[in-house]
PDB file of N, CA and C in Angstrom:
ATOM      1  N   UNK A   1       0.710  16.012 -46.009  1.00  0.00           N
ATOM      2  CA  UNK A   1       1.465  14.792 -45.815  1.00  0.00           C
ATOM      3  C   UNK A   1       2.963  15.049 -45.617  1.00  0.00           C
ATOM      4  N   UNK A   2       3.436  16.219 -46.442  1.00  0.00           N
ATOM      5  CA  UNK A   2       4.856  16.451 -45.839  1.00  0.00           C
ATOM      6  C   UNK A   2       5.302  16.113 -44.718  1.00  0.00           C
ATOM      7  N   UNK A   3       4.827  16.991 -44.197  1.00  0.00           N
ATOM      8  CA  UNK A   3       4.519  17.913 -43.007  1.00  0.00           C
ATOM      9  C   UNK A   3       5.117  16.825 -41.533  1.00  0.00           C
ATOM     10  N   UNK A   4       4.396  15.697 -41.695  1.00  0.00           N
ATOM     11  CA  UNK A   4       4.238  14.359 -41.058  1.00  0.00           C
ATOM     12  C   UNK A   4       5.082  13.536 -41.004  1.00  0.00           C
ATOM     13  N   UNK A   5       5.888  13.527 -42.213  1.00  0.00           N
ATOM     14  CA  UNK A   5       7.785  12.791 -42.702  1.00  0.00           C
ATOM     15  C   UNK A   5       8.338  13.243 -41.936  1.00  0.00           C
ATOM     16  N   UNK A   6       8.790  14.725 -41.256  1.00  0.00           N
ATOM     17  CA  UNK A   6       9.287  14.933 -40.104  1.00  0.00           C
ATOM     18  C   UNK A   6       9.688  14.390 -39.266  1.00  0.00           C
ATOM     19  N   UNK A   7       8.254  14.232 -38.462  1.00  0.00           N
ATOM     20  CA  UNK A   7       8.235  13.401 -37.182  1.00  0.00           C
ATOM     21  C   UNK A   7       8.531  11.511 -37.306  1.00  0.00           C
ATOM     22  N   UNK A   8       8.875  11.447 -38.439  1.00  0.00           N
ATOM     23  CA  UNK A   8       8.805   9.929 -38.125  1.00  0.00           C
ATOM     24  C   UNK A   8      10.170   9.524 -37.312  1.00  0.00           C
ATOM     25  N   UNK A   9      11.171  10.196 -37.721  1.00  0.00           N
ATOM     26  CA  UNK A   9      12.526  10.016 -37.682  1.00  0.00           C
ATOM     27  C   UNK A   9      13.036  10.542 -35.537  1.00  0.00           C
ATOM     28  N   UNK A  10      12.360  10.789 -35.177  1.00  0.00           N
ATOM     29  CA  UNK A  10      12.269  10.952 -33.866  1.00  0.00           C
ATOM     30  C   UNK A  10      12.572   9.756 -32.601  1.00  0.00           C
ATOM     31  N   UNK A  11      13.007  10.089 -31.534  1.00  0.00           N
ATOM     32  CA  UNK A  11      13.714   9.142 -30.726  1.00  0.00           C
ATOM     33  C   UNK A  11      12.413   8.470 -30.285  1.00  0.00           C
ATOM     34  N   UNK A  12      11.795   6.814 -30.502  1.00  0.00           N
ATOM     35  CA  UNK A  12      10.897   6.390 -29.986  1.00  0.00           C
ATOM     36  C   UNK A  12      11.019   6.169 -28.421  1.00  0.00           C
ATOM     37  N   UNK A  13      12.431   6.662 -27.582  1.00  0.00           N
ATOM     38  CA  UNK A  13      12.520   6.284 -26.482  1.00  0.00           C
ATOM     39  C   UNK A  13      11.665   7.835 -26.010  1.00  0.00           C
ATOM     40  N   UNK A  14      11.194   9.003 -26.044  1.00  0.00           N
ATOM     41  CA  UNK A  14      10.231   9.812 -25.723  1.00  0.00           C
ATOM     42  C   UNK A  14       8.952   9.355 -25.736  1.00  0.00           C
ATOM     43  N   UNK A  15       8.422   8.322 -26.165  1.00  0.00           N
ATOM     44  CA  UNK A  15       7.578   7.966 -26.327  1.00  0.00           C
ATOM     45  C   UNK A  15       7.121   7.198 -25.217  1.00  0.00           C
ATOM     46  N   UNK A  16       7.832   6.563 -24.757  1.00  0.00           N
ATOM     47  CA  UNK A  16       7.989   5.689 -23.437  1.00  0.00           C
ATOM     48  C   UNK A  16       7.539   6.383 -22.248  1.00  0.00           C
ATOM     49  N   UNK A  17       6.453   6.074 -21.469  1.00  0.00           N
ATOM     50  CA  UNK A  17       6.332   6.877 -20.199  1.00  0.00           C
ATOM     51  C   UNK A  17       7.043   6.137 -19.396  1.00  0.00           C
ATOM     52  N   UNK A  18       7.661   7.305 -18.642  1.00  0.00           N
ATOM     53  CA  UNK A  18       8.645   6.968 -17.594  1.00  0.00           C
ATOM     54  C   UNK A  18       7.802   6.127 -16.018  1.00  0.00           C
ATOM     55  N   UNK A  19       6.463   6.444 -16.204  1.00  0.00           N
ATOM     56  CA  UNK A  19       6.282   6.385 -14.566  1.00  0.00           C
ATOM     57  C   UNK A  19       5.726   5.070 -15.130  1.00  0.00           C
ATOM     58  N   UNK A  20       5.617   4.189 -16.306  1.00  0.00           N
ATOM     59  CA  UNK A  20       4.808   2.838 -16.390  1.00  0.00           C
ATOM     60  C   UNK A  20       5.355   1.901 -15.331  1.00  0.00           C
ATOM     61  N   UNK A  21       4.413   1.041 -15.010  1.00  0.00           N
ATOM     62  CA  UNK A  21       4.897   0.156 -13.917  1.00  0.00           C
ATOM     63  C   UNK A  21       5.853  -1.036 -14.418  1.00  0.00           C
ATOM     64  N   UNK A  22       6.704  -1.770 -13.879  1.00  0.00           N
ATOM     65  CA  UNK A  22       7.076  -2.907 -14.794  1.00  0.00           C
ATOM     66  C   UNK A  22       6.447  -4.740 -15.218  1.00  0.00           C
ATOM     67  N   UNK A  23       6.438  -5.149 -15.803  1.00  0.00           N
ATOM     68  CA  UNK A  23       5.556  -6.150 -16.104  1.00  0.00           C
ATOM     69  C   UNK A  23       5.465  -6.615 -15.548  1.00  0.00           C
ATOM     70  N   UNK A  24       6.102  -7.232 -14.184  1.00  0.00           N
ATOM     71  CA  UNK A  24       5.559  -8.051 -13.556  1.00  0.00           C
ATOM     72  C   UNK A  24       4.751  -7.218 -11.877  1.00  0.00           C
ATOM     73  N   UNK A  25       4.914  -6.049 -11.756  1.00  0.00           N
ATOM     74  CA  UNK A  25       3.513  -5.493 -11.182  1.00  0.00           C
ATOM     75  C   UNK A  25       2.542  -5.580 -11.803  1.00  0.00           C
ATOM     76  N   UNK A  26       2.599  -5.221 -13.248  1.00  0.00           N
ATOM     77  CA  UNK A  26       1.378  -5.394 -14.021  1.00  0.00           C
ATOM     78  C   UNK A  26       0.882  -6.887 -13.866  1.00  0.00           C
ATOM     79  N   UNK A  27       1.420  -7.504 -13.845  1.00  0.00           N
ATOM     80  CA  UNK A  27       0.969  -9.401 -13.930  1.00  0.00           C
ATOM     81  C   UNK A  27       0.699  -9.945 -12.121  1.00  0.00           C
ATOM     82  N   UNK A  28       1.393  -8.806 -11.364  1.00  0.00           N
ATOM     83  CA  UNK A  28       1.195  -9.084  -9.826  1.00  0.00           C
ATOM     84  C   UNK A  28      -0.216  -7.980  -9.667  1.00  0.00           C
ATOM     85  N   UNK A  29      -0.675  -6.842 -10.046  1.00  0.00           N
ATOM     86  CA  UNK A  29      -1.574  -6.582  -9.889  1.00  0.00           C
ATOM     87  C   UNK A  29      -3.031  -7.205 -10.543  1.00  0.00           C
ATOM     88  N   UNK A  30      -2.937  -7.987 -11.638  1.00  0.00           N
ATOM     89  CA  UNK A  30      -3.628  -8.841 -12.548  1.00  0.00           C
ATOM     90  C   UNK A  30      -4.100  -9.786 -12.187  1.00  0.00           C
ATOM     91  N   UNK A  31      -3.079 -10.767 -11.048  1.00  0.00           N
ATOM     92  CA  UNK A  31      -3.093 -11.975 -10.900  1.00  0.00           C
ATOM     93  C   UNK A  31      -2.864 -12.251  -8.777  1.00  0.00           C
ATOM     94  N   UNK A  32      -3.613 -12.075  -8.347  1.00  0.00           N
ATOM     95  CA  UNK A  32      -2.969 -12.065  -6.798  1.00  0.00           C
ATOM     96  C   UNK A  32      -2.440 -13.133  -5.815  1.00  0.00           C
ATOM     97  N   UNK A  33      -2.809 -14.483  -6.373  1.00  0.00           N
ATOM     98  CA  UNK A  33      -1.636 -15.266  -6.366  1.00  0.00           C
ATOM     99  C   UNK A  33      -0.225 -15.690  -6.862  1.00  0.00           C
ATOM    100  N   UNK A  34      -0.261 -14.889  -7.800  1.00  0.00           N
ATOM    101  CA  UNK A  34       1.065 -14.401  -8.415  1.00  0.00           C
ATOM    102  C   UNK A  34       1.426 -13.428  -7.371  1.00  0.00           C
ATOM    103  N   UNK A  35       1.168 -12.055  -7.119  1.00  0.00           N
ATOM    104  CA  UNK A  35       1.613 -11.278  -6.158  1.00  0.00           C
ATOM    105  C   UNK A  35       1.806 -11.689  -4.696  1.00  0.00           C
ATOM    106  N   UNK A  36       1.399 -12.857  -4.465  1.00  0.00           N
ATOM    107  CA  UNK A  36       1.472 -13.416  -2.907  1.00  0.00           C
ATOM    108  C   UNK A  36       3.054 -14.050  -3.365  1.00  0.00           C
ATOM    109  N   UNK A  37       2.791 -14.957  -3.729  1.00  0.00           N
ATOM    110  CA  UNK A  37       4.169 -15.307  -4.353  1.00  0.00           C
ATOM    111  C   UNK A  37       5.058 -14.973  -4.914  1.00  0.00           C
ATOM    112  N   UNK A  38       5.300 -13.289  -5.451  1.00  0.00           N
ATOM    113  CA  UNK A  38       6.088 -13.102  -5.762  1.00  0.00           C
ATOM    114  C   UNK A  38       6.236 -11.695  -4.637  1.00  0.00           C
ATOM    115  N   UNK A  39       5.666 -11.602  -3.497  1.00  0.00           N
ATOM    116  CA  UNK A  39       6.254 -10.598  -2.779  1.00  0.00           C
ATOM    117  C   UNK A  39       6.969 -11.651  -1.709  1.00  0.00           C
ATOM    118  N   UNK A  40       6.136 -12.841  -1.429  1.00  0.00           N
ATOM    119  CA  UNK A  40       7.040 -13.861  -0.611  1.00  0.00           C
ATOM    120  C   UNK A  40       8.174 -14.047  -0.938  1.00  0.00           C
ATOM    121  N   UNK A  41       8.905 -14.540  -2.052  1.00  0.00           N
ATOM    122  CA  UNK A  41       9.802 -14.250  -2.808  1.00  0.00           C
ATOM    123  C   UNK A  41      10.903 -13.293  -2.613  1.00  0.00           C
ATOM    124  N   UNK A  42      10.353 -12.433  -2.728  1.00  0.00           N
ATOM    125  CA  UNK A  42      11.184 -11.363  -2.515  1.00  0.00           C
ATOM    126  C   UNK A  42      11.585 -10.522  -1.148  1.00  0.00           C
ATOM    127  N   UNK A  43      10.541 -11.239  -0.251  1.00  0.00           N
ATOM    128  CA  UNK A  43      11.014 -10.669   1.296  1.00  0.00           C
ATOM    129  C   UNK A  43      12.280 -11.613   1.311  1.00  0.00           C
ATOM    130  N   UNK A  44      11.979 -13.170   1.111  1.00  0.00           N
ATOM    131  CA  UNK A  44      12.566 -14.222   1.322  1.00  0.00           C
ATOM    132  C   UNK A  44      14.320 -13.817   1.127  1.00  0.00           C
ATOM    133  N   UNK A  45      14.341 -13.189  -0.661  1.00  0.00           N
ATOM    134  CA  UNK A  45      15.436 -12.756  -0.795  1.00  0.00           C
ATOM    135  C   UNK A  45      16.122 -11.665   0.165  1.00  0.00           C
ATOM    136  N   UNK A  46      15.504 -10.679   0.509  1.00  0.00           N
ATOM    137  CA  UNK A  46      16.170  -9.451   1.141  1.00  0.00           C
ATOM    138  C   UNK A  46      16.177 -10.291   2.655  1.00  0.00           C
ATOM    139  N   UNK A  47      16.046 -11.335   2.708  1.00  0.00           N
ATOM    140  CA  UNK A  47      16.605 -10.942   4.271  1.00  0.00           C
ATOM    141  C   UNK A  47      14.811 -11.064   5.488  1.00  0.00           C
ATOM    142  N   UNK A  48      13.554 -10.652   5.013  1.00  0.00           N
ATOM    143  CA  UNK A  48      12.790  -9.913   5.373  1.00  0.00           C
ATOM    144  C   UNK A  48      12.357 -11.645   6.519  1.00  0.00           C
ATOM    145  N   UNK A  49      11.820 -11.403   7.788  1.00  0.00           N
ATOM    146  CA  UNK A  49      11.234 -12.149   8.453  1.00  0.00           C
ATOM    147  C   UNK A  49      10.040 -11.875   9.009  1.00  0.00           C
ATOM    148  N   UNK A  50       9.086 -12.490   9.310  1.00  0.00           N
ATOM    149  CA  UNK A  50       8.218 -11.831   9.448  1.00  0.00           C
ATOM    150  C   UNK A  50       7.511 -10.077   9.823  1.00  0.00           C
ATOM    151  N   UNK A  51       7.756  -9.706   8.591  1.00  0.00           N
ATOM    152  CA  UNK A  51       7.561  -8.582   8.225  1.00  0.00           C
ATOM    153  C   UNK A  51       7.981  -7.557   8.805  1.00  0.00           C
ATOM    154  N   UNK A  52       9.438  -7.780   9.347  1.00  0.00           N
ATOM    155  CA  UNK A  52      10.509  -6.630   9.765  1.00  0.00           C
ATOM    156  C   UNK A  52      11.578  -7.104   9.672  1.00  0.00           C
ATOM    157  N   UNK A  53      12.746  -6.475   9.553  1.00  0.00           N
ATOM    158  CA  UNK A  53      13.723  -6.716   8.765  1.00  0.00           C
ATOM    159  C   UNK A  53      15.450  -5.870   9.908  1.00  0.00           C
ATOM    160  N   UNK A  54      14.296  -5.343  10.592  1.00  0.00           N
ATOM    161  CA  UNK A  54      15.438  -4.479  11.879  1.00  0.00           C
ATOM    162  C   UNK A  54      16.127  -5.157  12.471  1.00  0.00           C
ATOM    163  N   UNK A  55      15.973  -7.017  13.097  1.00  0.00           N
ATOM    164  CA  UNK A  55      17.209  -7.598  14.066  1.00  0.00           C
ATOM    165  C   UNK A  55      17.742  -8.086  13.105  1.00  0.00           C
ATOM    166  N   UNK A  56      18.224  -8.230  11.690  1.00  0.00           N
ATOM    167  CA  UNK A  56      19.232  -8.334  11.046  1.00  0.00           C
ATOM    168  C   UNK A  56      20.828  -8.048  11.551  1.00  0.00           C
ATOM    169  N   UNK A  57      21.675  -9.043  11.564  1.00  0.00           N
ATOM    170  CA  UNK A  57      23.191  -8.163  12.231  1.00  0.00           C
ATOM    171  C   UNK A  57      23.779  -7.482  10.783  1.00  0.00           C
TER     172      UNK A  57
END
């Protein structure tokens, strides 16, 4: 049991995988009317028109 007191005291941010997706892919891969709407969304923001974004000035 010592042994184990050690490790408690350790940075819980190592613990964290770096490559996890963020919650709302997780809730856009979960849910796909959520993901319709929230990639619409987000073309909407950048600019995006039907699905190219090149005659932008």
């Amino acid at each position: 049991m010592p042994k184990n007191r050690r490790f408690i005291n350790k940075n819980h941010e190592e613990k964290a995988h770096p490559d996890s997706p963020d919650g709302l892919l997780v809730a856009a891969s979960k849910n796909k009317r959520f993901a319709h709407r929230f990639v619409s969304e987000f073309r909407k923001l950048q600019g995006v028109k039907n699905g190219c974004n090149s005659h932008q000035s």
